[in-house]
Protein backbone atom coordinates (compact mmCIF):
# COMPACT_ATOMS: atom_id res chain seq x y z
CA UNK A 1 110.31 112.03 83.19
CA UNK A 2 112.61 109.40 84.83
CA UNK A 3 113.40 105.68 83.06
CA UNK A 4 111.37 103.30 85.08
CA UNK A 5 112.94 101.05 87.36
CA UNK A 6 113.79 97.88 86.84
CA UNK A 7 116.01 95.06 88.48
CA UNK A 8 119.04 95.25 90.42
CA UNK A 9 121.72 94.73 87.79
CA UNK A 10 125.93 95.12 88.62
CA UNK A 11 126.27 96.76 84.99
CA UNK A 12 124.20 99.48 86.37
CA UNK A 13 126.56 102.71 87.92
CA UNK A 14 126.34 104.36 91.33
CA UNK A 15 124.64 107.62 89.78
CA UNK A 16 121.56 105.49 88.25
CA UNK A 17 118.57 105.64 90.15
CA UNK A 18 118.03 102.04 90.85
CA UNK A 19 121.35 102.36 92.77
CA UNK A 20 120.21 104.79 95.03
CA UNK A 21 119.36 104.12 99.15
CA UNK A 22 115.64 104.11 99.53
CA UNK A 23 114.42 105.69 103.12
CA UNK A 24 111.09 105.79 104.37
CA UNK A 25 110.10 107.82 107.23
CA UNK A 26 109.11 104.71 109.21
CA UNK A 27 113.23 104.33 109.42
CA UNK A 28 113.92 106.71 112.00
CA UNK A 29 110.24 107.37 113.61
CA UNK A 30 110.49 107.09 117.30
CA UNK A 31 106.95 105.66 117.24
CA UNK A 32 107.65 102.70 115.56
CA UNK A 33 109.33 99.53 117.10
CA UNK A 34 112.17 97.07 115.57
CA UNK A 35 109.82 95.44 114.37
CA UNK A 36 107.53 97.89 112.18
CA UNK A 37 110.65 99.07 110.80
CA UNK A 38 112.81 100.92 112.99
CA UNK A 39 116.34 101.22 111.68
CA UNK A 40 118.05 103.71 114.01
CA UNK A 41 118.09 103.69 117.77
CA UNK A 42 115.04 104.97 119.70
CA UNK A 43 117.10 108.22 121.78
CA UNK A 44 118.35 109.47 118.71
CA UNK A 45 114.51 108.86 116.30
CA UNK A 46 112.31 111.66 116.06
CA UNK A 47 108.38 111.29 116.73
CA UNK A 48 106.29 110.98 113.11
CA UNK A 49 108.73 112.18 110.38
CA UNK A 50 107.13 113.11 106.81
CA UNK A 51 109.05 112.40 103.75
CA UNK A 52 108.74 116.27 102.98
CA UNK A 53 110.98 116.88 106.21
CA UNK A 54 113.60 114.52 105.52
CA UNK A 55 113.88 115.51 101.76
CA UNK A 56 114.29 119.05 102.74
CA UNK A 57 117.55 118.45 105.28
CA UNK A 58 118.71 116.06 102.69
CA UNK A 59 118.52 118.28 99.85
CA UNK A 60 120.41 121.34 102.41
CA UNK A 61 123.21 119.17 102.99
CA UNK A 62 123.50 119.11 98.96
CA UNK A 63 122.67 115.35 98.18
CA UNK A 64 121.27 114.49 95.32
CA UNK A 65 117.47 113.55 96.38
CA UNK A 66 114.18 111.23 94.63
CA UNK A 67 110.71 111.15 96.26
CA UNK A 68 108.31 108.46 94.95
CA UNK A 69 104.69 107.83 95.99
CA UNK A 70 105.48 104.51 97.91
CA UNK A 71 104.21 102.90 101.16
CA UNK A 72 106.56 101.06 103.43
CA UNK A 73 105.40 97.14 103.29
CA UNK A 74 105.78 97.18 107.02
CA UNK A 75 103.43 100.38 107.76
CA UNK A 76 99.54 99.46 108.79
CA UNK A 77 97.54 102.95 107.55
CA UNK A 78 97.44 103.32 103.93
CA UNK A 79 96.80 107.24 105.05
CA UNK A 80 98.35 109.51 102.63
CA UNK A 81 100.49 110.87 105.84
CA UNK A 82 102.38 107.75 105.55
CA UNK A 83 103.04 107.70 102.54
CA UNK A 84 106.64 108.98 100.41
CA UNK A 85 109.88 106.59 99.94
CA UNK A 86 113.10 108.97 99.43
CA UNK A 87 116.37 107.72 97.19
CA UNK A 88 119.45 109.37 97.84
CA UNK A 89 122.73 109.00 96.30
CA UNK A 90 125.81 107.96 98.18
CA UNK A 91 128.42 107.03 96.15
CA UNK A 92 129.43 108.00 92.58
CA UNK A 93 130.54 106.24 89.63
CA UNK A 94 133.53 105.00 90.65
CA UNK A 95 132.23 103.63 94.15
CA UNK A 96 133.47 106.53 96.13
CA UNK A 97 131.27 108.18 98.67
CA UNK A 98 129.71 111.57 96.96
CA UNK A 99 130.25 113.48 100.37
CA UNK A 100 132.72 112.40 103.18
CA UNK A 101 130.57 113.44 106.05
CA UNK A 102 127.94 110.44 104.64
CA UNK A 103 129.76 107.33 103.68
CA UNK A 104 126.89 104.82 104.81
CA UNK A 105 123.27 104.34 104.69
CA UNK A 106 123.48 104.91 108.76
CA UNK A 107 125.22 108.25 108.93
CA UNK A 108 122.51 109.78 106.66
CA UNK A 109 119.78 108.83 108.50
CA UNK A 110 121.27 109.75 112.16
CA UNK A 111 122.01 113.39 110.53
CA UNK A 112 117.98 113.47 109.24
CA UNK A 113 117.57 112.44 112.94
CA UNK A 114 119.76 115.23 114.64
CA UNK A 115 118.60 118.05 111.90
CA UNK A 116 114.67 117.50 111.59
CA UNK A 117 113.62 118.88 115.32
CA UNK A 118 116.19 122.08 114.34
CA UNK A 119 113.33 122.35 111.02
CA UNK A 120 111.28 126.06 111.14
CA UNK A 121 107.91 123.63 110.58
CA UNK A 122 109.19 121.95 113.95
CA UNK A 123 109.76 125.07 116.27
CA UNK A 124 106.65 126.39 115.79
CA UNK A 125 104.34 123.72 116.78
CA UNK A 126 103.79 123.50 120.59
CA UNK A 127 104.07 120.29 122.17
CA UNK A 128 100.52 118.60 123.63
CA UNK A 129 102.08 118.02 127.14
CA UNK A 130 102.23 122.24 127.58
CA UNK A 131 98.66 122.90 125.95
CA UNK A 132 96.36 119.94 126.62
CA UNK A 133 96.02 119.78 130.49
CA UNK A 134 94.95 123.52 130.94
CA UNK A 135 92.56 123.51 128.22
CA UNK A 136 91.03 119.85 129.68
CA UNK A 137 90.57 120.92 133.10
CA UNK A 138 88.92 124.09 132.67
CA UNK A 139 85.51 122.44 131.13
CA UNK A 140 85.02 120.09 133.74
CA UNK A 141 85.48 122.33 136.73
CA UNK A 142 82.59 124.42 135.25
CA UNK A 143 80.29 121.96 133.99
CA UNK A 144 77.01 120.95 136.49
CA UNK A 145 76.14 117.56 137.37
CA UNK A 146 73.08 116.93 138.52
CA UNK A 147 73.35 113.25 139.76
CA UNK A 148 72.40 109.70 137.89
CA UNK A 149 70.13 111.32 135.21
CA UNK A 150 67.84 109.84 133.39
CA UNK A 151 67.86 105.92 132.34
């Protein structure tokens, strides 16, 4: 099991945990406002992220990924759903960025963005504009009313 964390310190180095960039899903969910958390801008967010998604495009572009059971300070439902903080390491020992194509907190998060709707567990679901309306408004055309009723 991992060392527990414990304070920032400077003698710590790049590849120790406590080093790592913490992201929660509330960072790039196009529900959210500035406010509750939002980091990246609203076009480029995706609607309700999990922290399963995001670890699983993180750990395909070959960076080295943490999950821990943690809710975002900022996030009102204490729903498991919400739940799941990632850490991610950018840089190694000696300061440099582990992969080019990520250099900053900012880039990683915009590629999470741009590579969670391309997800298998994302294509498959239909969206509730194309199946709600047909199913809603077959009901009511068939159902009899027979005035005030009873009161």
């Amino acid at each position: 099991m991992a060392a527990p964390m414990t304070a920032f310190s400077p003698d710590k180095l790049h590849s120790d945990r406590e080093r790592w960039i913490c992201i929660y899903p509330a960072y790039i969910n196009s529900k959210k406002t500035l406010a509750e958390g939002r980091r990246v801008p609203k076009e480029k967010c995706i609607e309700n992220p999990t922290y399963q998604e995001i670890r699983d495009v993180l750990s395909a572009a070959g960076m080295k990924v943490g999950v821990e059971n943690k809710l975002y300070s900022r996030e009102r439902s204490k729903e498991m759903l919400y739940r799941g903080r990632l850490r991610v390491q950018l840089k190694d020992d000696s300061g440099a960025p582990l992969n080019p194509d990520f250099p900053t907190r900012e880039s990683v998060m915009l590629h999470v963005c741009s590579m969670i709707p391309k997800l298998k567990s994302r294509q498959g679901k239909p969206s509730a504009e194309q199946s709600g309306p047909s199913k809603t408004s077959q009901p009511s055309t068939s159902s009899k009313k027979k005035g005030k009723g009873r009161r």
